[in-house]
Protein backbone atom coordinates (compact mmCIF):
# COMPACT_ATOMS: atom_id res chain seq x y z
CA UNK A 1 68.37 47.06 145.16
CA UNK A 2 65.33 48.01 142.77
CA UNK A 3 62.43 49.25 144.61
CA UNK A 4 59.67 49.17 142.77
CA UNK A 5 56.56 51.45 143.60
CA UNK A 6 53.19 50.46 141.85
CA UNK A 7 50.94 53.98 140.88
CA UNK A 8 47.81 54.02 139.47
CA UNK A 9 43.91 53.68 139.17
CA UNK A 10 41.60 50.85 139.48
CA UNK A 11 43.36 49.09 136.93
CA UNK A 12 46.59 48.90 139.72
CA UNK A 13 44.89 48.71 143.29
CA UNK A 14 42.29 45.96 141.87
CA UNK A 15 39.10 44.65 143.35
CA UNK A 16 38.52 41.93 145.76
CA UNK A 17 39.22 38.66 144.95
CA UNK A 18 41.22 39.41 141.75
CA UNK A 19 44.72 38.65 140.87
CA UNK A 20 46.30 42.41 139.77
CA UNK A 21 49.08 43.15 137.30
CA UNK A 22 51.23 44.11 140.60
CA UNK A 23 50.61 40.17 141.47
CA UNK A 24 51.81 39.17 137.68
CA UNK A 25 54.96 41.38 138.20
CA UNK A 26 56.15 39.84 141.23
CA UNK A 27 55.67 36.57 139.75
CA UNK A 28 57.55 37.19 136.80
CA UNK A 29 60.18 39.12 139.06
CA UNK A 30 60.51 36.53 141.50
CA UNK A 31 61.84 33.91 138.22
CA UNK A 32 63.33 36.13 135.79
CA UNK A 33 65.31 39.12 138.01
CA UNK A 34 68.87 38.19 139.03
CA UNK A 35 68.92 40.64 141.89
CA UNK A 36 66.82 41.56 144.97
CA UNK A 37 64.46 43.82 144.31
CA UNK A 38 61.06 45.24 146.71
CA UNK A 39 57.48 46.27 146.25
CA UNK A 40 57.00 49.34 148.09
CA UNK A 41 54.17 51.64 148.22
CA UNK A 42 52.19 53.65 151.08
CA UNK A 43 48.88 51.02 150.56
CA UNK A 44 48.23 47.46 150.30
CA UNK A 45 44.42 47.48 150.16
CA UNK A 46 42.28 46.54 147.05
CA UNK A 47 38.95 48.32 146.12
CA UNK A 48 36.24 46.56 147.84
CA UNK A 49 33.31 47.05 145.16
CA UNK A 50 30.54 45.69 147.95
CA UNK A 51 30.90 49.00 150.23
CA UNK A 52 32.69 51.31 147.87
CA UNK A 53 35.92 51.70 149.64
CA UNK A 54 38.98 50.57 149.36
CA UNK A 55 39.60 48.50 152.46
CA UNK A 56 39.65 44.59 151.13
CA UNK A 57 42.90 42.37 152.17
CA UNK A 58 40.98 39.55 150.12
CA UNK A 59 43.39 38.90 147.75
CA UNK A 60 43.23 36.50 144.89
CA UNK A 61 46.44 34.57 146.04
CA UNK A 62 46.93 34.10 149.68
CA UNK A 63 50.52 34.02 149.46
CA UNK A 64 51.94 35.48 152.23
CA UNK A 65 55.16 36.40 150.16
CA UNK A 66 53.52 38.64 147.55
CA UNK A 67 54.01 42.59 148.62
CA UNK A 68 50.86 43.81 148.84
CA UNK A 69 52.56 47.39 148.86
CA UNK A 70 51.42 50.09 146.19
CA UNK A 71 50.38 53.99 145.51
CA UNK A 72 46.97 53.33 143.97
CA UNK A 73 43.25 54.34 143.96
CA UNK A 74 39.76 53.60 142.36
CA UNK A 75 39.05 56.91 140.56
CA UNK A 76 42.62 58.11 140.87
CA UNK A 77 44.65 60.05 138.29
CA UNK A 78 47.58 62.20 137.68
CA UNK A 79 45.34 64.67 139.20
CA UNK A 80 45.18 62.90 142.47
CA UNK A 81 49.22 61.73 142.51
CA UNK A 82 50.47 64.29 141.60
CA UNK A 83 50.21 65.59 145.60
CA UNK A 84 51.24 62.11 146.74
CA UNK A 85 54.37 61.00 144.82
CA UNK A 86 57.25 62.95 146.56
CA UNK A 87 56.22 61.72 149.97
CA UNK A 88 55.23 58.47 149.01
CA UNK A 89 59.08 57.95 147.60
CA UNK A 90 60.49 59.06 150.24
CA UNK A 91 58.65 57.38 152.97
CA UNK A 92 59.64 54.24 151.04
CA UNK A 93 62.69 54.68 149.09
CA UNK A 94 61.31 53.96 145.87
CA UNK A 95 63.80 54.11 142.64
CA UNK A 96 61.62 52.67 139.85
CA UNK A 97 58.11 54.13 139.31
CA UNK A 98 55.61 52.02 137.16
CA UNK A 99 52.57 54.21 136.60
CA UNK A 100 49.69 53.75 135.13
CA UNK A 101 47.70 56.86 134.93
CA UNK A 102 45.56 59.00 132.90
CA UNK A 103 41.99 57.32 132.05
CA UNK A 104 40.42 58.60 134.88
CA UNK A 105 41.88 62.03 134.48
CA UNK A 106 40.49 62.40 131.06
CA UNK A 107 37.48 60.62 132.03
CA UNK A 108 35.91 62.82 135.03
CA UNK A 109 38.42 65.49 135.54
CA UNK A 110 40.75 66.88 133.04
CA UNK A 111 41.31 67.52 129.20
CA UNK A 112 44.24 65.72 127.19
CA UNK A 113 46.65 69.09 127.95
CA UNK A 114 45.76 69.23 131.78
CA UNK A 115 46.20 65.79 132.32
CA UNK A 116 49.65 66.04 130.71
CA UNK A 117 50.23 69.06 132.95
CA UNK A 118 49.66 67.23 135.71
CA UNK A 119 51.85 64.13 134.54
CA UNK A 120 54.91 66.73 134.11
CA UNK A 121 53.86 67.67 138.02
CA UNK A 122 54.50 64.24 139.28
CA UNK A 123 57.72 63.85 137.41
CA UNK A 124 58.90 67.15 138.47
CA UNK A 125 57.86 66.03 142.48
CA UNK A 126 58.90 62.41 142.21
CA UNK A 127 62.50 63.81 141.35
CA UNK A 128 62.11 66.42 143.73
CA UNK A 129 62.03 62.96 146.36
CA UNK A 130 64.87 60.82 144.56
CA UNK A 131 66.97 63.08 141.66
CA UNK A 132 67.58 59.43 140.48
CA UNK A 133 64.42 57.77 140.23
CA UNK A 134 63.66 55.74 136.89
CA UNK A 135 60.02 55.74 135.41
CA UNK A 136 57.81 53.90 133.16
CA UNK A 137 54.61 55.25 131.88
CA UNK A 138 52.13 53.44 130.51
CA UNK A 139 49.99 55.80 127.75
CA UNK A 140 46.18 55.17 128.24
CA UNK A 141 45.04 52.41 126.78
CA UNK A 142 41.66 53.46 125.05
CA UNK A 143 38.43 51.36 127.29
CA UNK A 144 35.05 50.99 126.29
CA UNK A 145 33.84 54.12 126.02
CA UNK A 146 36.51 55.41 123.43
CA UNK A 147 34.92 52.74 121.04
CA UNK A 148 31.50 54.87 121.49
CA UNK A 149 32.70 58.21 122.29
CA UNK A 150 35.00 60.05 119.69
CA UNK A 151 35.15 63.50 121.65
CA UNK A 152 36.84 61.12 124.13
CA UNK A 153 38.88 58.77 122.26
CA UNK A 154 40.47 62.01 120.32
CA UNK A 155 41.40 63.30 124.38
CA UNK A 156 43.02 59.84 124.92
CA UNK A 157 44.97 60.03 121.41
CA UNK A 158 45.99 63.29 121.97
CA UNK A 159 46.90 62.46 125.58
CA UNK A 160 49.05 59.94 125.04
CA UNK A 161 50.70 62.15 121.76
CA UNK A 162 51.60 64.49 124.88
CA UNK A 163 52.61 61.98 127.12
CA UNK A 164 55.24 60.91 125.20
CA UNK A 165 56.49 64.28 124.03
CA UNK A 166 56.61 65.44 128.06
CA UNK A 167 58.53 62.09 128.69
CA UNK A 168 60.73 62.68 125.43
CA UNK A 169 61.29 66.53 126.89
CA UNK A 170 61.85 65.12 130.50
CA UNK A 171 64.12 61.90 129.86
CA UNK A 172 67.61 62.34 131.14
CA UNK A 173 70.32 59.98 132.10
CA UNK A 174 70.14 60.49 135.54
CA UNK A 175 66.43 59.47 135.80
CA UNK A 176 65.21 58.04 133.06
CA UNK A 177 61.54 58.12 131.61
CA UNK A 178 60.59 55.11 129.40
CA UNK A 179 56.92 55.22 127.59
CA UNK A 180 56.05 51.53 127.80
C-alpha cells in the first residue's frame, strides 16, 4: 500500500478555512489510483493566522474521510525537517515523500548551498527510516518577492540548479528521487 506523507511549509499545512493541495491530492487519489493508498503524517492541524499558531481543525471541507495527516509547518524548511523526517517515517510507515521545501529556507535562514545541504540531510535521514522510500521534490517556485528582489531570485535559481543535481547524485533504484 502507498503511504503517502505530506512535508512542507505554509504552502502544505494551509490556513484556516482553505482547501490545501494535500485536500486536491486525495481527491484526485481517491478517482484516479487503482490501489489503496494512506495519508500519513505526525500533524493534522492548519496554521491558524488569527493567534499565530498552528492549532485550527477548521478545514475547508468537512469531510470526515479526507486524512488530515501531514509533516508540515508555517515558517518551516529543510532546515527545520531535516531533524523530523526519520522519526516521522517511522512512526508512520511512510514510503512516498512529497515535499515541498525550500522558500522559507532561502527566505529567513539559509543560502542556495545550505539549503541544498540540508535537503541532502533529509534524504540521507528519511532513508536512514525506510532504505526504500520514494521521493518527489518540488524545486521552489519563485513568490513575490523574487519578482522584486534579484539577490533572492538568483538564491532560488541557483537552489533549485542544486536541488536537482543532489537528487540526480542521490536517485537510485531502490529509492527513487523524482524532481517534480
Amino acid at each position: 500500500m502507498l503511504r503517502f506523507m505530506p512535508v512542507g511549509d505554509s504552502m502544505t499545512i494551509g490556513s484556516a478555512g482553505e482547501h490545501t493541495w494535500r485536500y486536491r491530492l486525495w481527491q484526485h487519489l481517491r478517482t484516479t489510483h487503482d490501489g489503496p493508498f494512506k495519508i500519513v503524517g505526525p500533524r493534522e492541524t492548519l496554521y491558524d493566522k488569527a493567534v499565530d499558531a498552528p492549532t485550527s481543525y477548521e478545514y475547508a471541507d468537512t469531510d470526515p474521510r479526507f486524512p488530515r495527516a501531514h509533516l508540515a509547518g508555517w515558517g518551516e524548511g529543510w532546515l527545520h525537517m531535516a531533524p523530523l523526517i526519520a522519526d516521522a517515517i517511522r512512526g508512520h510507515k511512510a514510503n512516498v515523500l512529497l515535499v515541498s521545501l525550500g522558500l522559507i529556507d532561502l527566505g529567513f535562514y539559509t543560502n542556495a548551498e545550505q539549503t541544498a545541504e540540508n535537503a541532502r540531510r533529509f534524504v540521507e535521514a528519511a532513508r536512514e527510516a525506510n532504505p526504500h522510500v520514494r521521493m518527489v521534490l518540488l524545486p521552489v517556485t519563485p513568490n513575490v518577492r523574487a519578482e522584486s528582489d534579484a539577490p533572492f531570485a538568483a538564491q532560488v535559481a541557483r537552489f533549485n540548479e542544486l536541488l536537482a543535481k543532489t537528487a540526480a547524485d542521490l536517485d537510485e533504484p531502490r529509492s527513487p528521487l523524482l524532481l517534480a
